[in-house]
PDB file of N, CA and C in Angstrom:
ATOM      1  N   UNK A   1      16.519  -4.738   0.140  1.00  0.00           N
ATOM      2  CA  UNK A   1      15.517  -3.754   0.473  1.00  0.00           C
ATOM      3  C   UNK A   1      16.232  -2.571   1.139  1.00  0.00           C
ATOM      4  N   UNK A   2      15.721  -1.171   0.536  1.00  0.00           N
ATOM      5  CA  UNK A   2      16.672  -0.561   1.602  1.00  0.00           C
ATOM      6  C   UNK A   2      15.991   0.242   2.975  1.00  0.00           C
ATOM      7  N   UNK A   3      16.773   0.456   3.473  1.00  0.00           N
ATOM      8  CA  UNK A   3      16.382   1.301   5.003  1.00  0.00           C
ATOM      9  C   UNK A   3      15.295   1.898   4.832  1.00  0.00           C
ATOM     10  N   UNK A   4      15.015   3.026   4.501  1.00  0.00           N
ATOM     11  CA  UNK A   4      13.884   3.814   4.278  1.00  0.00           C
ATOM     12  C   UNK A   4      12.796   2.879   3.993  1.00  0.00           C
ATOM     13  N   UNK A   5      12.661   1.623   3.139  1.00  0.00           N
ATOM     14  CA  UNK A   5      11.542   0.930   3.179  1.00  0.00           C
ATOM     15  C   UNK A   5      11.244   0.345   4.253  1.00  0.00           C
ATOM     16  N   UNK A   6      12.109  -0.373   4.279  1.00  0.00           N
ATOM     17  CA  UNK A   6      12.465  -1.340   5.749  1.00  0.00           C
ATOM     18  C   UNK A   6      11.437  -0.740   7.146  1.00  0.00           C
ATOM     19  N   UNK A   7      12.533   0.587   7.496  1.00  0.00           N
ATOM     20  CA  UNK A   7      12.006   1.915   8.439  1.00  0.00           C
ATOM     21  C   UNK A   7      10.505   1.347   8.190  1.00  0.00           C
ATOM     22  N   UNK A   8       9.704   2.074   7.416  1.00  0.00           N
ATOM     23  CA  UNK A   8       8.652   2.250   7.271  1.00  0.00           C
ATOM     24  C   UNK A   8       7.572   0.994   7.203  1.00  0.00           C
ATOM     25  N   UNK A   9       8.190  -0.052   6.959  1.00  0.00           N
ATOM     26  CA  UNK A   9       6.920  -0.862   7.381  1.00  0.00           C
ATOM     27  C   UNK A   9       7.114  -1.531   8.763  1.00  0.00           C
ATOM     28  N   UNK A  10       8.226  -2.105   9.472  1.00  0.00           N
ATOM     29  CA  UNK A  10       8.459  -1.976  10.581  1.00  0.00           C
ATOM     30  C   UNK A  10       7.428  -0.728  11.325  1.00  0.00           C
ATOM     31  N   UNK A  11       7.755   0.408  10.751  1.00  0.00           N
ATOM     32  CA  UNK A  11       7.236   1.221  12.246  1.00  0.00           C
ATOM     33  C   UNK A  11       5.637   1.714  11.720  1.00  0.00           C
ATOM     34  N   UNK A  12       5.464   1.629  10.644  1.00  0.00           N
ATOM     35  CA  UNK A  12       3.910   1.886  10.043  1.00  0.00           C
ATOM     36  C   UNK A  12       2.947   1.030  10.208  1.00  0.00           C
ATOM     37  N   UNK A  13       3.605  -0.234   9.774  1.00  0.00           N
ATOM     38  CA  UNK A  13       2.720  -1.132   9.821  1.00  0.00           C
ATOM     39  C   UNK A  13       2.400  -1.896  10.527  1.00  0.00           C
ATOM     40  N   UNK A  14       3.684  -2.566  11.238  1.00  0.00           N
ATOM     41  CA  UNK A  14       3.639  -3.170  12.549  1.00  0.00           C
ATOM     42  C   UNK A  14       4.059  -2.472  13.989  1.00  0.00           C
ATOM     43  N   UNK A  15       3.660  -0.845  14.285  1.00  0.00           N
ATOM     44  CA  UNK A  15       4.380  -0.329  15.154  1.00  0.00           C
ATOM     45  C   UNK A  15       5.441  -0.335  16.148  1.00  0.00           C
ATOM     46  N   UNK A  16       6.520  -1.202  15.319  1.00  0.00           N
ATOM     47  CA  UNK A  16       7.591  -1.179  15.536  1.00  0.00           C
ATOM     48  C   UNK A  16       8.459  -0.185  15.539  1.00  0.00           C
ATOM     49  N   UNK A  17      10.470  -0.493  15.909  1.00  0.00           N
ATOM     50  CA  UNK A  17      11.334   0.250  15.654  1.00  0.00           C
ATOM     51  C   UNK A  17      12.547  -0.916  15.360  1.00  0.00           C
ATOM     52  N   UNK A  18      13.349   0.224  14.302  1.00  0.00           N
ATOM     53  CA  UNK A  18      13.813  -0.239  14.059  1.00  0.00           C
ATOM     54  C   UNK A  18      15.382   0.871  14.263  1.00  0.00           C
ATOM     55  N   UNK A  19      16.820   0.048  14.401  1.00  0.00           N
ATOM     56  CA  UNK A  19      18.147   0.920  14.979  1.00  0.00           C
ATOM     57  C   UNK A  19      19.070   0.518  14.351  1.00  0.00           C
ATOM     58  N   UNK A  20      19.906   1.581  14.111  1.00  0.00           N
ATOM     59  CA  UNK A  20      21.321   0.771  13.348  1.00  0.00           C
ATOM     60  C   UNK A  20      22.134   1.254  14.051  1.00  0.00           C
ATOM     61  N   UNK A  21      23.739   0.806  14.235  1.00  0.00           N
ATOM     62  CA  UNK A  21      24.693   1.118  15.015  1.00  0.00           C
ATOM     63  C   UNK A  21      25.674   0.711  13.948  1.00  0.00           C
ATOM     64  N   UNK A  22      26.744   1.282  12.881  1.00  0.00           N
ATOM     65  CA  UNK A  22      27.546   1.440  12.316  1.00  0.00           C
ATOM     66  C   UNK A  22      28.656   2.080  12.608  1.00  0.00           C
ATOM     67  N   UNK A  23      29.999   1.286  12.419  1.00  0.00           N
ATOM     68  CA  UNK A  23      31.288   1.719  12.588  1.00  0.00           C
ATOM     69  C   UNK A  23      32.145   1.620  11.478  1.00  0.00           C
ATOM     70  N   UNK A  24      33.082   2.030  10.902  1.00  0.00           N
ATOM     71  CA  UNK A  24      33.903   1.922   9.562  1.00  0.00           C
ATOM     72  C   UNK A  24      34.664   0.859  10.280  1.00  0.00           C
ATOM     73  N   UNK A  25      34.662  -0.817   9.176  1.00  0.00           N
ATOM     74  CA  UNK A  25      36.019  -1.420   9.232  1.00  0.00           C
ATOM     75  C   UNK A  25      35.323  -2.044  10.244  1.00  0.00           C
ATOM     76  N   UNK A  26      34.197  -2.191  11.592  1.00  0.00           N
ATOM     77  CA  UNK A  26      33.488  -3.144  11.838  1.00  0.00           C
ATOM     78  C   UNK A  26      31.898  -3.349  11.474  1.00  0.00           C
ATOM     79  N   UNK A  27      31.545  -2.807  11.220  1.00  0.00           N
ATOM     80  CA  UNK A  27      30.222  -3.458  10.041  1.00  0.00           C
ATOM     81  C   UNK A  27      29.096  -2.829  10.600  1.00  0.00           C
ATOM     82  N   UNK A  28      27.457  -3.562  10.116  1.00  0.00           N
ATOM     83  CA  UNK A  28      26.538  -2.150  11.081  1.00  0.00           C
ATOM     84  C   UNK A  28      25.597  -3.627  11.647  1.00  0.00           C
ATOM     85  N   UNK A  29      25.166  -3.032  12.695  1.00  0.00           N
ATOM     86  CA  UNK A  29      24.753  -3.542  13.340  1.00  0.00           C
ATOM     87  C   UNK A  29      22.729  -3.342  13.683  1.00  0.00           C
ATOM     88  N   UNK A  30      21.789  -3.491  12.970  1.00  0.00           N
ATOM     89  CA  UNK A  30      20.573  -3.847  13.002  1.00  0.00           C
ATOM     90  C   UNK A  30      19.520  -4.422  14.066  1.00  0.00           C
ATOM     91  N   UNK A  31      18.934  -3.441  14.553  1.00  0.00           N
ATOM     92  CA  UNK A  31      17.981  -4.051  15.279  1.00  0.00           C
ATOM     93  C   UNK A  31      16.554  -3.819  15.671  1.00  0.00           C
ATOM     94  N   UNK A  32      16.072  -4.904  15.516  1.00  0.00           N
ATOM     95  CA  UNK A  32      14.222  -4.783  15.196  1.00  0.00           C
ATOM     96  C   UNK A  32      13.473  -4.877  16.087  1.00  0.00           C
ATOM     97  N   UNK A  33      12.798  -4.285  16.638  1.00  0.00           N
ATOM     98  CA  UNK A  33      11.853  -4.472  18.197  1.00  0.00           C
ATOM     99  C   UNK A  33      10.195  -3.982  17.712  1.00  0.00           C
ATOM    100  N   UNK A  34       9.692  -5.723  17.321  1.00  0.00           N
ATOM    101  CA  UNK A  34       8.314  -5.500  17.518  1.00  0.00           C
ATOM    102  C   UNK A  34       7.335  -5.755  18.179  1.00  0.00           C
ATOM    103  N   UNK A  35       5.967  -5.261  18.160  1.00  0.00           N
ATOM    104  CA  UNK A  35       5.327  -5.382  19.697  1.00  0.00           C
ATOM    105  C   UNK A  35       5.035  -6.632  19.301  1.00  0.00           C
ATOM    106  N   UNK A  36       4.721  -7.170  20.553  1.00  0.00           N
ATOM    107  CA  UNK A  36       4.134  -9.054  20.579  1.00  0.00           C
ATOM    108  C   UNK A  36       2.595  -8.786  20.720  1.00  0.00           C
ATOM    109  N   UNK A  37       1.354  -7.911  21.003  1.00  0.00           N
ATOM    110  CA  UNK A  37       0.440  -7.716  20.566  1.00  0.00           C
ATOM    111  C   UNK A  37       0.546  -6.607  20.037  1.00  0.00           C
ATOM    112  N   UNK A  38      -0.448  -6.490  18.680  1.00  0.00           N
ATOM    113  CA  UNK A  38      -0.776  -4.948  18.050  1.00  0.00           C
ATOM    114  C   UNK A  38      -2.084  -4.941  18.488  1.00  0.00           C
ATOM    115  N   UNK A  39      -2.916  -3.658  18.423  1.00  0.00           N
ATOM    116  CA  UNK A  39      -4.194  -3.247  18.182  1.00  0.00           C
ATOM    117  C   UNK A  39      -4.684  -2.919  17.336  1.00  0.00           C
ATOM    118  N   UNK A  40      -5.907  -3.993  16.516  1.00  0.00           N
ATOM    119  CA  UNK A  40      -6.636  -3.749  14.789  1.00  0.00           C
ATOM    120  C   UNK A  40      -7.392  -2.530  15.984  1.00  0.00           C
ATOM    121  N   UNK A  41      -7.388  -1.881  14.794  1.00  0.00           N
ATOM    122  CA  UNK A  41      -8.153  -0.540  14.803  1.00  0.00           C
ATOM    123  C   UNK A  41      -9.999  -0.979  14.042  1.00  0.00           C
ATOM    124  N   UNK A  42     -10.994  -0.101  14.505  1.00  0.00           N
ATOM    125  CA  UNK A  42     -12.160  -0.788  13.218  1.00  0.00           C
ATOM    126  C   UNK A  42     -12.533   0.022  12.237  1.00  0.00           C
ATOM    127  N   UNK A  43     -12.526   0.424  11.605  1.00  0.00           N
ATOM    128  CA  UNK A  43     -12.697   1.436   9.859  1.00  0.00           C
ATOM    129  C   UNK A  43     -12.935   2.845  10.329  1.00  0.00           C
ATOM    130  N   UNK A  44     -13.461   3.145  11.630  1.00  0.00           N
ATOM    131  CA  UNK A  44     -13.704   4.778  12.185  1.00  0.00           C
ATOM    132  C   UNK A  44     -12.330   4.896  13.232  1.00  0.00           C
ATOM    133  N   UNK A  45     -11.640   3.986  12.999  1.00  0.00           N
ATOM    134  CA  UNK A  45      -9.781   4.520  13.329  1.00  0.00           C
ATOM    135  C   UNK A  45     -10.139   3.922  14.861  1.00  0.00           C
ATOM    136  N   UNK A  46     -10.697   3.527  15.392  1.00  0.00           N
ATOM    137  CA  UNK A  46     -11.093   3.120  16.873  1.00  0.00           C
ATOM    138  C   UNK A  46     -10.357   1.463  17.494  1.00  0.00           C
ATOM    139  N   UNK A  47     -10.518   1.680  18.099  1.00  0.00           N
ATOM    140  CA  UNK A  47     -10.075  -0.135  19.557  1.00  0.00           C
ATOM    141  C   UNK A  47     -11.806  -0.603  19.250  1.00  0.00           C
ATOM    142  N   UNK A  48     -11.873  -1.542  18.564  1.00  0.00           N
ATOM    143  CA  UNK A  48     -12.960  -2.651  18.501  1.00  0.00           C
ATOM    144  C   UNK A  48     -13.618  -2.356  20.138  1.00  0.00           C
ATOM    145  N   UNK A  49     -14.677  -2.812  20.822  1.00  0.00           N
ATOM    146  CA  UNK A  49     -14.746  -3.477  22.157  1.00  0.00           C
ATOM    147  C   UNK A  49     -14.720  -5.208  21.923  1.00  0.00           C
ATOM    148  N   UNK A  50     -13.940  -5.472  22.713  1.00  0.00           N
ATOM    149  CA  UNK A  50     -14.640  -7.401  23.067  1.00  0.00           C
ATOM    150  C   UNK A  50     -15.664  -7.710  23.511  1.00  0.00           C
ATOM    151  N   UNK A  51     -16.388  -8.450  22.914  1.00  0.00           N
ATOM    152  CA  UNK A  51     -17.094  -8.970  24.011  1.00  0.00           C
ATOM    153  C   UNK A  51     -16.785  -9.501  25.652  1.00  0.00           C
ATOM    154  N   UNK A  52     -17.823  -9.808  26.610  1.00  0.00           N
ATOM    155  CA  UNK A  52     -17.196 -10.114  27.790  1.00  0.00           C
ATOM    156  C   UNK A  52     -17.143 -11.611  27.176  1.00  0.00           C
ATOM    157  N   UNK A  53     -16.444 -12.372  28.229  1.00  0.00           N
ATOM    158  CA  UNK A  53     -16.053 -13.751  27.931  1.00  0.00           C
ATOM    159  C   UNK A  53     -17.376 -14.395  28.445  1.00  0.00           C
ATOM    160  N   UNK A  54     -17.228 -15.883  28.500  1.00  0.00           N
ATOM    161  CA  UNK A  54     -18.972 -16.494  28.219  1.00  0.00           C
ATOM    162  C   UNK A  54     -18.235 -17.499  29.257  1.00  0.00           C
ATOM    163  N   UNK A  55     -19.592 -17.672  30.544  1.00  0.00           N
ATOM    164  CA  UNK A  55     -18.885 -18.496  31.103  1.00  0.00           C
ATOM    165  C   UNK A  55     -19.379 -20.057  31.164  1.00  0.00           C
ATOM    166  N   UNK A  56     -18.426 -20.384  30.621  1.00  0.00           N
ATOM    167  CA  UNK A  56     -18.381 -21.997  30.022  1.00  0.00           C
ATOM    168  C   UNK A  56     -18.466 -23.202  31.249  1.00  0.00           C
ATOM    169  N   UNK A  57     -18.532 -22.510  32.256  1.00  0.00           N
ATOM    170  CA  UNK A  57     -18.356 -23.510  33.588  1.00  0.00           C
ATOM    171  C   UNK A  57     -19.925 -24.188  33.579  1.00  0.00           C
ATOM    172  N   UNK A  58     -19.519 -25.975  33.495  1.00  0.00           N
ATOM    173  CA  UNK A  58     -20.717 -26.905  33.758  1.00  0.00           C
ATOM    174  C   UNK A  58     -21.771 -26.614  34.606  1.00  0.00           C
ATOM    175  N   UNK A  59     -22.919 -26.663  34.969  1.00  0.00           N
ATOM    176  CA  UNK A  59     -23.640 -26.404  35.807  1.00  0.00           C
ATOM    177  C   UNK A  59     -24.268 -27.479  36.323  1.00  0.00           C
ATOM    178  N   UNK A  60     -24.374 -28.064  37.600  1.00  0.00           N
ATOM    179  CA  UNK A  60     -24.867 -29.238  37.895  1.00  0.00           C
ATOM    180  C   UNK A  60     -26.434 -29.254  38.782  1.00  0.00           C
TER     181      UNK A  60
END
């Protein structure tokens, strides 16, 4: 696959980045940093809201 694709779904799709570090005669060096949560957007380009959480505590 090359770079330019690569680039682009890394940072398009999963708003990531992506880095290279190349030297002649020692090789290149690659690196991928993606977020550990993304944000789905909802069809009008927006942050969903959550609901509030439900509170599940027994009642006696």
């Amino acid at each position: 696959m090359s770079r330019s694709i690569s680039d682009r779904i890394i940072t398009e799709k999963h708003r990531g980045k992506l880095c290279c570090d190349s030297a002649p005669g020692q090789g290149t060096t690659f690196v991928i940093e993606l977020p550990i949560r993304q944000q789905v957007l909802d069809g009008d380009g927006q942050i969903p809201k959550v609901p509030a959480p439900v509170d599940m505590t027994p009642r006696v």
